[in-house]
Protein backbone atom coordinates (compact mmCIF):
# COMPACT_ATOMS: atom_id res chain seq x y z
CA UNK A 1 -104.26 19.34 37.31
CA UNK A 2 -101.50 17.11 35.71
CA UNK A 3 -103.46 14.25 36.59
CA UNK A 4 -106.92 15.73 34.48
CA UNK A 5 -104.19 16.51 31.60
CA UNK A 6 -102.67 12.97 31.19
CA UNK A 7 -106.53 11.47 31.38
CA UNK A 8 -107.47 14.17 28.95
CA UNK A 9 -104.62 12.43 26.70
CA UNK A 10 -106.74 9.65 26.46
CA UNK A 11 -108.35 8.39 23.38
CA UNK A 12 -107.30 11.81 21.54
CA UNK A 13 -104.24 10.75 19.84
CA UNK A 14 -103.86 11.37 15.67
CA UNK A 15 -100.69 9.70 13.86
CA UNK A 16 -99.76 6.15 13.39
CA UNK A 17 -99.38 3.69 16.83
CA UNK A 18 -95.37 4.27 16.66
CA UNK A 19 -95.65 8.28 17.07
CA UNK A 20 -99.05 8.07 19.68
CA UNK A 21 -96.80 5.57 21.61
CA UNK A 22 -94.08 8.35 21.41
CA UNK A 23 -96.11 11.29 22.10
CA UNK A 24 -97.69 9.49 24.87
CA UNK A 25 -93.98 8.31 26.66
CA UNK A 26 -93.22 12.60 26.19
CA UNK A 27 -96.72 13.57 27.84
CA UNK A 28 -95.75 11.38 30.69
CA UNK A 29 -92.23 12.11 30.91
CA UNK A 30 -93.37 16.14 31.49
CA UNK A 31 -95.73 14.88 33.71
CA UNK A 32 -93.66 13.29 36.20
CA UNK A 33 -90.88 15.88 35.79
CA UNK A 34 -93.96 18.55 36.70
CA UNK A 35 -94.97 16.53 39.82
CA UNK A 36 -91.54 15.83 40.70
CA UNK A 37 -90.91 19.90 40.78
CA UNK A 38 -94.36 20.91 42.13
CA UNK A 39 -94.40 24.09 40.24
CA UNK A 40 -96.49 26.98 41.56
CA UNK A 41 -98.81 29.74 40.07
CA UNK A 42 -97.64 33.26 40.66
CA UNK A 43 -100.39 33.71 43.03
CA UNK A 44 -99.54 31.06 44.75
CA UNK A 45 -95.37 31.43 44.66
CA UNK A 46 -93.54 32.67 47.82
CA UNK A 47 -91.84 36.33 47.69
CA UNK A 48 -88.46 34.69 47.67
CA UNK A 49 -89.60 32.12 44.73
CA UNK A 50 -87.72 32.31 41.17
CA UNK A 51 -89.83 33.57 37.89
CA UNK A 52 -88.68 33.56 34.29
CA UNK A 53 -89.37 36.97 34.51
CA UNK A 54 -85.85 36.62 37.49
CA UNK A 55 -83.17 35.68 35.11
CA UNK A 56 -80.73 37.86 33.69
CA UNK A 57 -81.55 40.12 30.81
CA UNK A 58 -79.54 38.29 28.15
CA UNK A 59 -80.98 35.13 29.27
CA UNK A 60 -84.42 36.31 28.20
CA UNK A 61 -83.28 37.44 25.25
CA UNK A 62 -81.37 34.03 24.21
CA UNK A 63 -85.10 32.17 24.80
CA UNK A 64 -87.04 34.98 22.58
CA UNK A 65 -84.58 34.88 19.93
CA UNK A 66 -85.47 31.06 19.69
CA UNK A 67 -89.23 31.80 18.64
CA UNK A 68 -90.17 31.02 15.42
CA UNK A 69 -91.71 33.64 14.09
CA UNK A 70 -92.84 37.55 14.42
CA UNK A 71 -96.52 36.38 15.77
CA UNK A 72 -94.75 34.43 18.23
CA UNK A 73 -92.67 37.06 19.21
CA UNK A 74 -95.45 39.71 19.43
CA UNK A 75 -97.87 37.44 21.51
CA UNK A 76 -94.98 37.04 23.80
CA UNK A 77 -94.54 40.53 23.88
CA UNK A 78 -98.24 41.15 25.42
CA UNK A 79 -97.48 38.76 28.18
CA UNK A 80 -95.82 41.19 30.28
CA UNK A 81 -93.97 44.72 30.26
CA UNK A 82 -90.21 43.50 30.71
CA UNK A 83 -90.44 41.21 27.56
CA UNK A 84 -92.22 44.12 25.75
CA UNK A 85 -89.44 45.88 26.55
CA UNK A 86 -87.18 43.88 25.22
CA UNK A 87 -88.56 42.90 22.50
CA UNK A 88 -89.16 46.40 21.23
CA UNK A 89 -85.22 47.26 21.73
CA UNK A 90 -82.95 44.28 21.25
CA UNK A 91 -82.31 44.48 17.17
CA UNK A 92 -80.83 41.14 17.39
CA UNK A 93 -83.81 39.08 17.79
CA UNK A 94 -85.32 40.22 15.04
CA UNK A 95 -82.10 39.73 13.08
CA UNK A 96 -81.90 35.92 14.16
CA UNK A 97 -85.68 36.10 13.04
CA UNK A 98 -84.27 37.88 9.39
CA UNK A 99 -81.46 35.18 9.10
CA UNK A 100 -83.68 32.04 9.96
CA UNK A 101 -86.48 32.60 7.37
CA UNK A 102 -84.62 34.39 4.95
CA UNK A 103 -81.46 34.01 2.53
CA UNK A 104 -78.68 36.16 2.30
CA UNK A 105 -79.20 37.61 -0.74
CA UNK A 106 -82.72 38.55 0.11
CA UNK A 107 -81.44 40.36 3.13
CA UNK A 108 -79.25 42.38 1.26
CA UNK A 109 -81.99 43.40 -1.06
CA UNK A 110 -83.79 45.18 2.01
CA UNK A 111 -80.99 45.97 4.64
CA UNK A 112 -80.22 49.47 5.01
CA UNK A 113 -77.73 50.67 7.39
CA UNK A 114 -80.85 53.37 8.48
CA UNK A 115 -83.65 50.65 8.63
CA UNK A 116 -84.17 48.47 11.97
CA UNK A 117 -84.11 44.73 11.70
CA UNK A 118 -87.53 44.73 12.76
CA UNK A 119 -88.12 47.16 9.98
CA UNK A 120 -86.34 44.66 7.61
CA UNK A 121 -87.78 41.72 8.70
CA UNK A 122 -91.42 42.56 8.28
CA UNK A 123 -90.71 44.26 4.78
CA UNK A 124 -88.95 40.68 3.86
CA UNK A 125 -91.69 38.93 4.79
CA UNK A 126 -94.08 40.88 3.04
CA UNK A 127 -92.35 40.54 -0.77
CA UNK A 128 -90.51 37.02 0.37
CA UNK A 129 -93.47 35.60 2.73
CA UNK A 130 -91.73 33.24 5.48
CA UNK A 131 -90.34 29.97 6.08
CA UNK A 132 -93.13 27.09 7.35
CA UNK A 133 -91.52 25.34 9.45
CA UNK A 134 -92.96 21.72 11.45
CA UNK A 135 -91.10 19.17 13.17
CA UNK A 136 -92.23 16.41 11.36
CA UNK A 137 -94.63 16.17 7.75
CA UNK A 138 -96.48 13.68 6.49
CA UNK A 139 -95.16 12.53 3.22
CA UNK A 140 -96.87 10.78 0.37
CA UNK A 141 -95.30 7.83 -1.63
CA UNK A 142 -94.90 8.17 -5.42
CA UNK A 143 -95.55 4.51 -5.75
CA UNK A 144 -97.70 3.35 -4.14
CA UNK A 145 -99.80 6.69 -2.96
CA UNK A 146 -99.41 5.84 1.23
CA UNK A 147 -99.21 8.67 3.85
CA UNK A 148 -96.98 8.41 6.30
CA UNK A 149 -94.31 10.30 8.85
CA UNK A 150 -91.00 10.46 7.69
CA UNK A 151 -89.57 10.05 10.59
CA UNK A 152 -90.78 6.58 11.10
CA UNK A 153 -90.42 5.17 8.00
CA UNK A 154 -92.41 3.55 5.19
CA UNK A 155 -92.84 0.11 4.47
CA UNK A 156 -92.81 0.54 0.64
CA UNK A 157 -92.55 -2.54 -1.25
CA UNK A 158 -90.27 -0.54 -3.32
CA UNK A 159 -86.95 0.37 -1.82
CA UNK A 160 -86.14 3.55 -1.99
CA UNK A 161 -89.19 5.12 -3.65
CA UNK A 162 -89.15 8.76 -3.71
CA UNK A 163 -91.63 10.68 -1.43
CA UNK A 164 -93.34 14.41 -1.51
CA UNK A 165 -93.88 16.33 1.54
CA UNK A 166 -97.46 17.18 2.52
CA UNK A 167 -97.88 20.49 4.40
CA UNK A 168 -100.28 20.65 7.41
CA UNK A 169 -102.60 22.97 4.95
CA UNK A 170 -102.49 20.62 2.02
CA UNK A 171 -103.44 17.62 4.09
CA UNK A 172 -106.51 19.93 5.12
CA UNK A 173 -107.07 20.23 1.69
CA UNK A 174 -107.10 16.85 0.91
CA UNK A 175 -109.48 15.81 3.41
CA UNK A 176 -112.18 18.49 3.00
CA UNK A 177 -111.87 17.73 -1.43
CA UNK A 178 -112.16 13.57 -1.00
């Protein structure tokens, strides 16, 4: 299996040579720590074998409360009963989920000592819509019109020239209207 996922790697890299070269040296790097562990499927796991699903109760909760968003949290939900469970009853996820995406001020325009923070979270998001967030954008150079990753730099021959962000949707854009 890991070996059909690093040769599926492949030829199907997007980005400059710089971030393939770094996405590639990740890919391997989880592939040799999943060989080294030789995980198994639940089907396959002995009785006495450790799940996710084994740690402790606030453990759980720590990883859900790092999801990004409600979708992720929901989808997570349907994977099985305990993180259902606590998904449906541990207010402070979906207060780490208000105070990520939105400001304090907003927060307090919704908040109600009566209302859940689930409750208040999904009204905020409908009048205040929620925070995109990506680990890395391609920006655009006001000089001299280039795309390129932020993160690795771009060899402007202007110093310093300022740079606008292109979301993942807006790149779309610009492909599909060239």
């Amino acid at each position: 299996m890991w070996r059909k996922f690093g040769q599926a790697l492949e030829g199907h890299v997007c980005g400059s040579p710089q971030l393939a070269s770094r996405h590639q040296h990740t890919a391997n790097s989880l592939l040799d720590v999943i060989s080294d562990r030789q995980p198994k499927t639940v089907t396959s796991a002995e009785e006495t074998s450790t799940t996710f699903l084994d740690l402790p109760r606030e453990i759980l909760s720590l990883v859900l409360r790092r999801l990004p968003d409600d979708r992720s949290l929901l989808e997570t939900a349907k994977a099985h009963e305990a993180l259902q469970s606590i998904i449906d009853r541990e207010d402070r996820i979906w207060q780490s989920l208000c105070e990520f995406h939105f400001t304090p001020s907003q927060i307090d325009q919704r908040k109600t000592s009566d209302k859940t923070w689930r409750k208040t979270f999904f009204e905020l998001k409908k009048y205040f819509g929620i925070r995109e967030v990506y680990a890395d954008l391609i920006h655009i150079c006001c000089h001299c019109k280039a795309l390129f990753w932020k993160t690795l730099g771009h060899p402007c021959l202007r110093p310093g020239s300022p740079s606008v962000r292109v979301t993942p949707q807006q790149f779309v854009d610009m492909l599909i209207y060239l």
